[in-house]
PDB file of N, CA and C in Angstrom:
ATOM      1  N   UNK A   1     -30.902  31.125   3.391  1.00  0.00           N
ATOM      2  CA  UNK A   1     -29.541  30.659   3.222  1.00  0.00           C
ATOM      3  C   UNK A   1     -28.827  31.614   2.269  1.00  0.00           C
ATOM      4  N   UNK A   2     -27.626  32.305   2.781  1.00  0.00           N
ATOM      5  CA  UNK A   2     -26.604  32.942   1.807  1.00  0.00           C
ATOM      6  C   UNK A   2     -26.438  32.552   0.578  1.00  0.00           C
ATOM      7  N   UNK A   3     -26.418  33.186  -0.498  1.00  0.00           N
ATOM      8  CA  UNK A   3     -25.964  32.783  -1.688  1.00  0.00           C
ATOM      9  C   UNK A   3     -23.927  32.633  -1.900  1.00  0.00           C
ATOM     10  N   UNK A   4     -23.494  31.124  -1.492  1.00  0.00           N
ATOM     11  CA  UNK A   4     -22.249  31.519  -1.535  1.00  0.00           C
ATOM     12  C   UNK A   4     -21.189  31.568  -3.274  1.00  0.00           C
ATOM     13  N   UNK A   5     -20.776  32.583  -3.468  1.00  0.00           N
ATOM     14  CA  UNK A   5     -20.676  33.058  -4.212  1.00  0.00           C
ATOM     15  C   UNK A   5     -19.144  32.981  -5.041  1.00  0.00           C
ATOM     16  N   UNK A   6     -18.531  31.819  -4.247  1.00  0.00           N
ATOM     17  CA  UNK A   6     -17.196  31.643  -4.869  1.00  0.00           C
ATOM     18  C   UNK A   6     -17.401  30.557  -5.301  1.00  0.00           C
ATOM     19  N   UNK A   7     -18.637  29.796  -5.502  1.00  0.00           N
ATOM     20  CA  UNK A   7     -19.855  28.967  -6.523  1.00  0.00           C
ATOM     21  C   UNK A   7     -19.614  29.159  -8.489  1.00  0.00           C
ATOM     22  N   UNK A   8     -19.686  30.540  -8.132  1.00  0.00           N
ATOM     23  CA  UNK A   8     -20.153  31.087  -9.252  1.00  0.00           C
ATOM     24  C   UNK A   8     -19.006  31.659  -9.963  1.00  0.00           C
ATOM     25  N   UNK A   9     -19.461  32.016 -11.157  1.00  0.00           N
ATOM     26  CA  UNK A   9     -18.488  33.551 -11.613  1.00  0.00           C
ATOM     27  C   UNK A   9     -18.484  34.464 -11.377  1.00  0.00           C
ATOM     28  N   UNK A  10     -17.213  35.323 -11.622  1.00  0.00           N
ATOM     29  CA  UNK A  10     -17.150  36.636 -11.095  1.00  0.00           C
ATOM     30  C   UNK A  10     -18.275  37.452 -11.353  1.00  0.00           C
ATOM     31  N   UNK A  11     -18.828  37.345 -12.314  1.00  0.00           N
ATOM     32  CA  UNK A  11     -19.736  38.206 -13.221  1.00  0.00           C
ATOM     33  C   UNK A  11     -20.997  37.660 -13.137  1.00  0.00           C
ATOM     34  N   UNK A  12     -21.679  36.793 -11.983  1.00  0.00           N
ATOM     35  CA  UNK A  12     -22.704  36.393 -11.801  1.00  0.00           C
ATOM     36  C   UNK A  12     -23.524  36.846 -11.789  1.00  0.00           C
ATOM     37  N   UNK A  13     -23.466  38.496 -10.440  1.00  0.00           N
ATOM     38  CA  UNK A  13     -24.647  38.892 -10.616  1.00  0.00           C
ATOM     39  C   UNK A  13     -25.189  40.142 -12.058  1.00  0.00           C
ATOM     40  N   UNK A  14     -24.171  39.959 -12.795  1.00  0.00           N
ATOM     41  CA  UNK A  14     -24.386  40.696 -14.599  1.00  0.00           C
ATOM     42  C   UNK A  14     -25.236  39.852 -14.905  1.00  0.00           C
ATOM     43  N   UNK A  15     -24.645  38.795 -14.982  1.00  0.00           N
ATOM     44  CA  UNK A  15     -25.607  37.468 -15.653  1.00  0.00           C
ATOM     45  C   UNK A  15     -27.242  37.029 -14.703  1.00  0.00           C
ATOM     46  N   UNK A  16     -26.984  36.698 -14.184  1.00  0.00           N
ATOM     47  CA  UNK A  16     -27.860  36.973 -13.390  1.00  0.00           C
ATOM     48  C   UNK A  16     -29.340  37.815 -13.721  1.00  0.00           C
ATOM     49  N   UNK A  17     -28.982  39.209 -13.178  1.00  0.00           N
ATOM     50  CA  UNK A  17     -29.510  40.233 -13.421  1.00  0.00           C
ATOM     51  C   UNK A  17     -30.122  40.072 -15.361  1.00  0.00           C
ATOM     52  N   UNK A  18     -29.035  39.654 -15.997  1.00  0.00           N
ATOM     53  CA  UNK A  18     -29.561  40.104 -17.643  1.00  0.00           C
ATOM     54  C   UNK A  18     -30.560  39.204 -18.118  1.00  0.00           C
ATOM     55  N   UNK A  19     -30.595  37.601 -17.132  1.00  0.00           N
ATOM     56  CA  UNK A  19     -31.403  36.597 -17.275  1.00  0.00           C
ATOM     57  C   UNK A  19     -32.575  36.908 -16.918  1.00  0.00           C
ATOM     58  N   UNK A  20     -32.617  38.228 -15.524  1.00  0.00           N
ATOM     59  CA  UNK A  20     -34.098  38.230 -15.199  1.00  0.00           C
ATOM     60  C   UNK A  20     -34.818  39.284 -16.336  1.00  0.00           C
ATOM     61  N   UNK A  21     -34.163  40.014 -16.916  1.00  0.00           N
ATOM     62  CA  UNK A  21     -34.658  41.388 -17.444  1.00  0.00           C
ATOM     63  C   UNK A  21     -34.941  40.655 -18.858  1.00  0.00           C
ATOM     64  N   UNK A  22     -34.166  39.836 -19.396  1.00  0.00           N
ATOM     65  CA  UNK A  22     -34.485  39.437 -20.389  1.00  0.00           C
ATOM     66  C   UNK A  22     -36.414  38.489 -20.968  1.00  0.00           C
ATOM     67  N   UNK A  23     -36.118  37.774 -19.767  1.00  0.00           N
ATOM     68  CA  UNK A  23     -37.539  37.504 -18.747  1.00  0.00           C
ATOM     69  C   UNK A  23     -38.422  38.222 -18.842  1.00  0.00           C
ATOM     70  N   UNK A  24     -38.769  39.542 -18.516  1.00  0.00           N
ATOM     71  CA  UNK A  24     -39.179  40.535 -18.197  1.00  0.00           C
ATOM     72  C   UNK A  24     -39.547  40.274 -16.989  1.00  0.00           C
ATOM     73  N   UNK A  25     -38.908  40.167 -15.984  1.00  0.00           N
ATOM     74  CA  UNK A  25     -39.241  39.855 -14.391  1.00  0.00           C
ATOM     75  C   UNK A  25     -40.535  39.337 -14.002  1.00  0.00           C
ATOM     76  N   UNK A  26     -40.425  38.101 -15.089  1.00  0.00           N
ATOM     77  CA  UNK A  26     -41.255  36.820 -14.668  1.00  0.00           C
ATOM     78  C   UNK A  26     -40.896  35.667 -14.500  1.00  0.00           C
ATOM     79  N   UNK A  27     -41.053  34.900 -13.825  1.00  0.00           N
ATOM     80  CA  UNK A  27     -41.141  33.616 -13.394  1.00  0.00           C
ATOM     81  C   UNK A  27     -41.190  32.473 -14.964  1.00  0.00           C
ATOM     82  N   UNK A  28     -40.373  31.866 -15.709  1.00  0.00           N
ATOM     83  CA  UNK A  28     -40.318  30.685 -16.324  1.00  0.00           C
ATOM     84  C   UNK A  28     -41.387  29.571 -16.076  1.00  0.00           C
ATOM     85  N   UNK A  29     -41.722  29.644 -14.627  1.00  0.00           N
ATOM     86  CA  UNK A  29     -42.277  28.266 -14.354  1.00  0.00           C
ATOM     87  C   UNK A  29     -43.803  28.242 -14.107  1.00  0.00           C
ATOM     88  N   UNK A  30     -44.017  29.533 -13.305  1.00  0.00           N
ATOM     89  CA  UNK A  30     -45.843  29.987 -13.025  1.00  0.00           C
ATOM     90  C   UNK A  30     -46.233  31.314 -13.668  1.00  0.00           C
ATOM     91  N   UNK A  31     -45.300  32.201 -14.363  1.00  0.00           N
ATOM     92  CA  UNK A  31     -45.475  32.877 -14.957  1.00  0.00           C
ATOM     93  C   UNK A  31     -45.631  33.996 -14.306  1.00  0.00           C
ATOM     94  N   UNK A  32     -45.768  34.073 -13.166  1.00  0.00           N
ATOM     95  CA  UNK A  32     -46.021  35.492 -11.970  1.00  0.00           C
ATOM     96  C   UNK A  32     -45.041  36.293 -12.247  1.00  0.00           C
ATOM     97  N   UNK A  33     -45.438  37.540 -12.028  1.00  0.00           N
ATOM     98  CA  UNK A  33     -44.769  39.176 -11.758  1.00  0.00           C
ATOM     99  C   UNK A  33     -44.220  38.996 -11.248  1.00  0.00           C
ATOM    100  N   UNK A  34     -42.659  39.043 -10.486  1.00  0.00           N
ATOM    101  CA  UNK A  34     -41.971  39.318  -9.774  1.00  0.00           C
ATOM    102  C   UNK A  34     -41.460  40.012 -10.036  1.00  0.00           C
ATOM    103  N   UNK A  35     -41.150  41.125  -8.377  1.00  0.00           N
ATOM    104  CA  UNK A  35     -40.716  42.293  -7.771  1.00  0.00           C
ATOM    105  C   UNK A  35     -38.774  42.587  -8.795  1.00  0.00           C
ATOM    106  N   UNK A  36     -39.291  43.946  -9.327  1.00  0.00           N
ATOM    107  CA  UNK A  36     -37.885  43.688  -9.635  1.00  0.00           C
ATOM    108  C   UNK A  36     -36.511  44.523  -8.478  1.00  0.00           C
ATOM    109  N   UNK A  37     -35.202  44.834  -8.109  1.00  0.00           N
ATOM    110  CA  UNK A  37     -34.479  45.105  -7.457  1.00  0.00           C
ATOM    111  C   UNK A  37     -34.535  46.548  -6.922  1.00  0.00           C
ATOM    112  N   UNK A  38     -35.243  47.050  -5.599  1.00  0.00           N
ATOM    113  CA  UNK A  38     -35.650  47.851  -5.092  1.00  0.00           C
ATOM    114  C   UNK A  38     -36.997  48.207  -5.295  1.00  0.00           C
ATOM    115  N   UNK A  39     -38.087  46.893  -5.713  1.00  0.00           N
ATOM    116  CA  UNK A  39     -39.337  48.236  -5.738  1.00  0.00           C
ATOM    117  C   UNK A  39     -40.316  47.277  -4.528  1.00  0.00           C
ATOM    118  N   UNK A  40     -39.738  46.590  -4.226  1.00  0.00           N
ATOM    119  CA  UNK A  40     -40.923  45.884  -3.079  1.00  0.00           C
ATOM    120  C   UNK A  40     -41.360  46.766  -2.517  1.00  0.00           C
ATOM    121  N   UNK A  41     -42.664  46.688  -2.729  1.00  0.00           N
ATOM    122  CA  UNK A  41     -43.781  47.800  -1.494  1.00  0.00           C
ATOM    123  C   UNK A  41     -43.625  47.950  -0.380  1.00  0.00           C
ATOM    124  N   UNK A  42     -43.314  49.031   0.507  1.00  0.00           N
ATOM    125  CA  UNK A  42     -43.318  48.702   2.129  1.00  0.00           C
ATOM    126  C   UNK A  42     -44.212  48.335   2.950  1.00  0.00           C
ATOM    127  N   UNK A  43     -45.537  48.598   2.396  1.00  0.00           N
ATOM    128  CA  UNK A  43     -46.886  48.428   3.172  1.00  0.00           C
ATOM    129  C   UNK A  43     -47.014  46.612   3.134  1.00  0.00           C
ATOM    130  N   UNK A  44     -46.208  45.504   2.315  1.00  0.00           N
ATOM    131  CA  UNK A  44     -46.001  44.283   2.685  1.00  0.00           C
ATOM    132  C   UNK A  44     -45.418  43.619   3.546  1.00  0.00           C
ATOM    133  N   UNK A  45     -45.664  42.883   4.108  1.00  0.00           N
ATOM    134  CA  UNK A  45     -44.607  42.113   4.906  1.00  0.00           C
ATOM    135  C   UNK A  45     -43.886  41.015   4.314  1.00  0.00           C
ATOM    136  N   UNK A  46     -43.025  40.462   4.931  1.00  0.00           N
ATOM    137  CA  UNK A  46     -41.594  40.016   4.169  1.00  0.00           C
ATOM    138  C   UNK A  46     -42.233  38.431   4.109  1.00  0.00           C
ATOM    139  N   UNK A  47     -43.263  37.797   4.431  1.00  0.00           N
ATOM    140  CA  UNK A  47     -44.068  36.732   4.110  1.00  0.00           C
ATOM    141  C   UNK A  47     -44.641  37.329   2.906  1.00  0.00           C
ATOM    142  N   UNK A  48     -45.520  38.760   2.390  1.00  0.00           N
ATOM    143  CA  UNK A  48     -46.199  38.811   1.519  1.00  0.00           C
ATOM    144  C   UNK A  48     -45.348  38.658   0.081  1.00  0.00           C
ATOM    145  N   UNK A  49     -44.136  39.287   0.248  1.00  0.00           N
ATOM    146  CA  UNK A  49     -43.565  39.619  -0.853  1.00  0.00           C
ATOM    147  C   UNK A  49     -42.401  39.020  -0.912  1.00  0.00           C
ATOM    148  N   UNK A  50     -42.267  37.908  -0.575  1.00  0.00           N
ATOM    149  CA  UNK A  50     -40.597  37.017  -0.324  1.00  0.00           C
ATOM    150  C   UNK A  50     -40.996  35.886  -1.033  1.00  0.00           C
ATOM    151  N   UNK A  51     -42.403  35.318  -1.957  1.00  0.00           N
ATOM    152  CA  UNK A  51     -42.626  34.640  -2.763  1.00  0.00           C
ATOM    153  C   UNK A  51     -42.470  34.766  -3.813  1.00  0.00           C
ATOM    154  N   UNK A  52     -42.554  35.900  -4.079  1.00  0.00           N
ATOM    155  CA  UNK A  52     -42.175  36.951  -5.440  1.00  0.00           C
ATOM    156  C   UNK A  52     -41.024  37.780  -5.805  1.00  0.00           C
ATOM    157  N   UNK A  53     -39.777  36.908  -5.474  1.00  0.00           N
ATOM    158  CA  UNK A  53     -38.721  37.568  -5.787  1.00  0.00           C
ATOM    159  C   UNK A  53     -38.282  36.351  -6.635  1.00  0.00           C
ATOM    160  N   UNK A  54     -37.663  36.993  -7.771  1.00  0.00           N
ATOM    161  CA  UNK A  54     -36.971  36.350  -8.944  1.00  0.00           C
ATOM    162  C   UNK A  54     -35.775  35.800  -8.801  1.00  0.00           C
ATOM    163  N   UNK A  55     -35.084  35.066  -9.290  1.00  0.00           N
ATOM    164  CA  UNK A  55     -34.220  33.880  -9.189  1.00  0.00           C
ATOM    165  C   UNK A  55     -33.503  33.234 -10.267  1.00  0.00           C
ATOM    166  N   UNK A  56     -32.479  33.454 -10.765  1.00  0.00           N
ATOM    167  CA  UNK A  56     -31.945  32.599 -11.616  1.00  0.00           C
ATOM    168  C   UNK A  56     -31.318  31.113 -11.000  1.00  0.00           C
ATOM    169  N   UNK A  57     -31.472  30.268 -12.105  1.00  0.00           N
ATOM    170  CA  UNK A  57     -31.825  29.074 -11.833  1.00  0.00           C
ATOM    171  C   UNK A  57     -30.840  28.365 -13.127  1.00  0.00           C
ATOM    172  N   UNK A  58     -30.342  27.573 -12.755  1.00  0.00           N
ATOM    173  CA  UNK A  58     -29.157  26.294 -13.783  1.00  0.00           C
ATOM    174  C   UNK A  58     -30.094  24.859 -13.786  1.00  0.00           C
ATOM    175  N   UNK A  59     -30.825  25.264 -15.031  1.00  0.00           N
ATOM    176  CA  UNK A  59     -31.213  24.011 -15.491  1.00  0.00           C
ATOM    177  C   UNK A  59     -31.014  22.879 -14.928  1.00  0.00           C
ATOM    178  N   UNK A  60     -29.789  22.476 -15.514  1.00  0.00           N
ATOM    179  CA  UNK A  60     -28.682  21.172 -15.590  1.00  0.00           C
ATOM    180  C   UNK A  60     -28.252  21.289 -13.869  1.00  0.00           C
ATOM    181  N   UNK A  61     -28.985  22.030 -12.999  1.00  0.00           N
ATOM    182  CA  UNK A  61     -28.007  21.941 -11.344  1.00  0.00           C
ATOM    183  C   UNK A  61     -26.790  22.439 -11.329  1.00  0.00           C
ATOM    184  N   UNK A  62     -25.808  22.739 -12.051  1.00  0.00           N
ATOM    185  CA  UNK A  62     -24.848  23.049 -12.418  1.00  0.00           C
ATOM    186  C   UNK A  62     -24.097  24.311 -12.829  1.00  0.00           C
ATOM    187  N   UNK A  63     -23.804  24.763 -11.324  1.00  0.00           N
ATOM    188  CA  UNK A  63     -23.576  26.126 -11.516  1.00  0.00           C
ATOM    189  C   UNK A  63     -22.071  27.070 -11.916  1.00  0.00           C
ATOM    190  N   UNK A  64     -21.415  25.947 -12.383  1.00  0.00           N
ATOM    191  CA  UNK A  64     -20.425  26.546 -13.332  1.00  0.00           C
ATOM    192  C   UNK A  64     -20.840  26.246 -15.119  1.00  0.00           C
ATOM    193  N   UNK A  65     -22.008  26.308 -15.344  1.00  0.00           N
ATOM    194  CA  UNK A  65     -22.495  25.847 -16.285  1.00  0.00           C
ATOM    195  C   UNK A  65     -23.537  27.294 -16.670  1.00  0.00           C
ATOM    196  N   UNK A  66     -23.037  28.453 -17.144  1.00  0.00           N
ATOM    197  CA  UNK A  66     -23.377  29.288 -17.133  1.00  0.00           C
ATOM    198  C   UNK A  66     -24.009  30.185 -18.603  1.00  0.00           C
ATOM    199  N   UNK A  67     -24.311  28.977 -19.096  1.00  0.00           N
ATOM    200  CA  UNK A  67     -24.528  28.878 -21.113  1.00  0.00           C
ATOM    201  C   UNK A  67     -25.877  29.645 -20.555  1.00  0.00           C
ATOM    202  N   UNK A  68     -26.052  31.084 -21.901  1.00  0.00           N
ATOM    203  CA  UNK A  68     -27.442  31.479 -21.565  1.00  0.00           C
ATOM    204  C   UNK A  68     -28.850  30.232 -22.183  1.00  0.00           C
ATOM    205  N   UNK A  69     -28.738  29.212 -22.479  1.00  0.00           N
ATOM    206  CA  UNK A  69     -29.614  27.980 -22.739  1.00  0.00           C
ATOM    207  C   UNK A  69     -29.795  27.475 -21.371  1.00  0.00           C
ATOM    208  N   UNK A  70     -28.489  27.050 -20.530  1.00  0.00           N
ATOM    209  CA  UNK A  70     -28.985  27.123 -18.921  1.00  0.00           C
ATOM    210  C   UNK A  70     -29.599  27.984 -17.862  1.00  0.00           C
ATOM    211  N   UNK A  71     -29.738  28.885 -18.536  1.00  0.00           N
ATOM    212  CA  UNK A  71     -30.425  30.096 -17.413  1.00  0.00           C
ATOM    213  C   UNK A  71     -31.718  30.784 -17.695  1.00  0.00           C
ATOM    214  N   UNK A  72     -32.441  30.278 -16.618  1.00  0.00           N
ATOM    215  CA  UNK A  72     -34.017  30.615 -16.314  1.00  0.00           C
ATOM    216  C   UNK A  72     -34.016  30.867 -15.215  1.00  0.00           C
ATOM    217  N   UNK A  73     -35.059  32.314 -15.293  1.00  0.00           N
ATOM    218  CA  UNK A  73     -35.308  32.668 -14.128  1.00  0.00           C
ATOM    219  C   UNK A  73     -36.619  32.350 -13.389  1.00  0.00           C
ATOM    220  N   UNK A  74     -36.704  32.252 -12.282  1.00  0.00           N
ATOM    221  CA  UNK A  74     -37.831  31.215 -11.323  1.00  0.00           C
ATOM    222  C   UNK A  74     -38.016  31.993  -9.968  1.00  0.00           C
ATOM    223  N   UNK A  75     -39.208  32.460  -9.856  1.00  0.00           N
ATOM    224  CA  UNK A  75     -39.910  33.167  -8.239  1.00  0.00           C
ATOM    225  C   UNK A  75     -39.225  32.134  -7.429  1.00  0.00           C
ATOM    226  N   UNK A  76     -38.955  32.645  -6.703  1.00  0.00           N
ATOM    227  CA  UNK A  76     -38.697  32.063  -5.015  1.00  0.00           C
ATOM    228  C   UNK A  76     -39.604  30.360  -4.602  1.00  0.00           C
ATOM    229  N   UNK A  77     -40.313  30.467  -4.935  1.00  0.00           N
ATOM    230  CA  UNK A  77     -41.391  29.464  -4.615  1.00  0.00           C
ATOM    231  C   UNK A  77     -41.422  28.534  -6.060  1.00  0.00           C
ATOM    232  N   UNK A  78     -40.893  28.729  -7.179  1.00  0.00           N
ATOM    233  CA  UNK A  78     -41.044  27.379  -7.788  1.00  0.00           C
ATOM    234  C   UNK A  78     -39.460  26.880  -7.804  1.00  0.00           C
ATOM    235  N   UNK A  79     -38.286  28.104  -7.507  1.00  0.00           N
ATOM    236  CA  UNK A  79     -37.112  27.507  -7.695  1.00  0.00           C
ATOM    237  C   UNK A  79     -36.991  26.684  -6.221  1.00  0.00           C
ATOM    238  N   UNK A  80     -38.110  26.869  -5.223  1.00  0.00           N
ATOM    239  CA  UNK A  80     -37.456  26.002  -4.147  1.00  0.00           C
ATOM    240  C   UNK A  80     -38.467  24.338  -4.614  1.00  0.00           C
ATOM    241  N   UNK A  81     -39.218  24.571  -5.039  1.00  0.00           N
ATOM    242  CA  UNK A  81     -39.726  23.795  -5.486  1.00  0.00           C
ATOM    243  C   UNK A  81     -39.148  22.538  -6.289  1.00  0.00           C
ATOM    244  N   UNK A  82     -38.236  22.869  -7.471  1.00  0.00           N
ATOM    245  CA  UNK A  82     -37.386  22.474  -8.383  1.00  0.00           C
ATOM    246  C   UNK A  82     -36.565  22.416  -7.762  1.00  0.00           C
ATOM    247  N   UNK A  83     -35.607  22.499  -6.524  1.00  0.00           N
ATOM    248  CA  UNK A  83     -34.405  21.746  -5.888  1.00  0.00           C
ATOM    249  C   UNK A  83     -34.814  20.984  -4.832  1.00  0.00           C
ATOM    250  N   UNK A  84     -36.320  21.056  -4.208  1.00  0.00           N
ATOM    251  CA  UNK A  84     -36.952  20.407  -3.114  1.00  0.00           C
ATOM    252  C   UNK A  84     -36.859  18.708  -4.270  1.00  0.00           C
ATOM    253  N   UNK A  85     -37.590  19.053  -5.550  1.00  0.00           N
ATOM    254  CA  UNK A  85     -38.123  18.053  -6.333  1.00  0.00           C
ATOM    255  C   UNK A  85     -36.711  17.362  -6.612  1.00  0.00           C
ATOM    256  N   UNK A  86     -35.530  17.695  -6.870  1.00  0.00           N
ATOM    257  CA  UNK A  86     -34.087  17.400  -6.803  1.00  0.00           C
ATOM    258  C   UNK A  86     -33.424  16.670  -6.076  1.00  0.00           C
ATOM    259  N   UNK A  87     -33.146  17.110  -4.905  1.00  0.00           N
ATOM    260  CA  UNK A  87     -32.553  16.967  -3.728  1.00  0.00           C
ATOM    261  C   UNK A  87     -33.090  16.588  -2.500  1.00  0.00           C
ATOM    262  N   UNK A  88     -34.017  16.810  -2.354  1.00  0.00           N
ATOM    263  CA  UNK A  88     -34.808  16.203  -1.345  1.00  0.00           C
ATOM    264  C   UNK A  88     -34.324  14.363  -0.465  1.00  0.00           C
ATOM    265  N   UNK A  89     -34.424  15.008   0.971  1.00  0.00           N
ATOM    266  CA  UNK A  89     -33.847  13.519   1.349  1.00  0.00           C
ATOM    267  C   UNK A  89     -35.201  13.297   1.980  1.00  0.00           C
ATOM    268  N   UNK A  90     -35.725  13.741   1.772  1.00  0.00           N
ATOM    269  CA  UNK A  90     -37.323  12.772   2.391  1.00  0.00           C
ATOM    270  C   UNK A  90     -38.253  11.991   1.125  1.00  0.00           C
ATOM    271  N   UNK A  91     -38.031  10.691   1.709  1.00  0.00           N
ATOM    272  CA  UNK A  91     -38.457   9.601   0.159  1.00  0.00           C
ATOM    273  C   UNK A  91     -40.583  10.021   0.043  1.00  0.00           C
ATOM    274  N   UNK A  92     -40.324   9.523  -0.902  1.00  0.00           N
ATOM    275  CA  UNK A  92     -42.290   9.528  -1.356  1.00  0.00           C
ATOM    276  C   UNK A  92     -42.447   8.771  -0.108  1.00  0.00           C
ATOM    277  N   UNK A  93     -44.472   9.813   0.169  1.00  0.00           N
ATOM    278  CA  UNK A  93     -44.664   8.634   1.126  1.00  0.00           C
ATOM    279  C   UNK A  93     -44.836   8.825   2.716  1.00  0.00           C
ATOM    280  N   UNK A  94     -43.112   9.180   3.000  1.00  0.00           N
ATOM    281  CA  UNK A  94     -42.340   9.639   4.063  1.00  0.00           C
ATOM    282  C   UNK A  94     -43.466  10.630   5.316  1.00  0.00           C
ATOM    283  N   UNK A  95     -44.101  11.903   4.583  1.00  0.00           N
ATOM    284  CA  UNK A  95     -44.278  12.430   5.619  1.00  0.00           C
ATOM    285  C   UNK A  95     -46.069  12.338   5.339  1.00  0.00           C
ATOM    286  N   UNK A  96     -46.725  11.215   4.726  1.00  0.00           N
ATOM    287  CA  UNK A  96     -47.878  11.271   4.634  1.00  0.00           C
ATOM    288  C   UNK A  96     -48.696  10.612   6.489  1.00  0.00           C
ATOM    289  N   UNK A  97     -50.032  11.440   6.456  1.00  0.00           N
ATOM    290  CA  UNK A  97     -50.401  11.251   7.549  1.00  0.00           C
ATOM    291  C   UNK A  97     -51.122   9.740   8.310  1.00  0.00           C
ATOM    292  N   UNK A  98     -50.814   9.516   9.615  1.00  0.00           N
ATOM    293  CA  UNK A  98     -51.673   8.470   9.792  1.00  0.00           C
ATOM    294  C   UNK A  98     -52.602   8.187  11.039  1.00  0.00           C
TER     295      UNK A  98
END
């Protein structure tokens, strides 16, 4: 899904960007390495290395809420995690097997 971007501030991807470096292009949540902007390996495929891309992330959900106290950055896989755990319209339960 596009990142739509009249969401945000003008200066998002500054901020953005200064949240991950500040980080040191790790993950807040599992602590993993993630790839920083142009060095993904080519010999991966876009399943190997599309878990490991970095992500800034609004605490509070709230993305005109752009206080550096709200901004952590999160791999691909725990920030979907943390809006799955959010937003999610499938109740507990729901898709257990029978």
């Amino acid at each position: 899904m596009p990142l739509d971007l009249t969401r945000y501030p003008y200066n998002w991807q500054e901020l953005s960007l200064s949240v991950r470096e500040k980080n040191g292009w790790r993950c807040s949540c599992c602590g993993k390495r993630c790839y920083k902007l142009g060095e993904i390996p080519k010999e991966l495929t876009r399943s190997e290395w599309s878990g490991a891309i970095l992500q800034t992330h609004h605490r509070d959900f709230n993305c005109s809420n752009n206080s550096p106290s709200n901004l952590t950055s999160l791999c691909s896989i725990c920030h979907l995690n943390v809006h799955r755990n959010k937003y999610s319209s499938v109740s507990p339960g729901q898709l257990s097997l029978w």
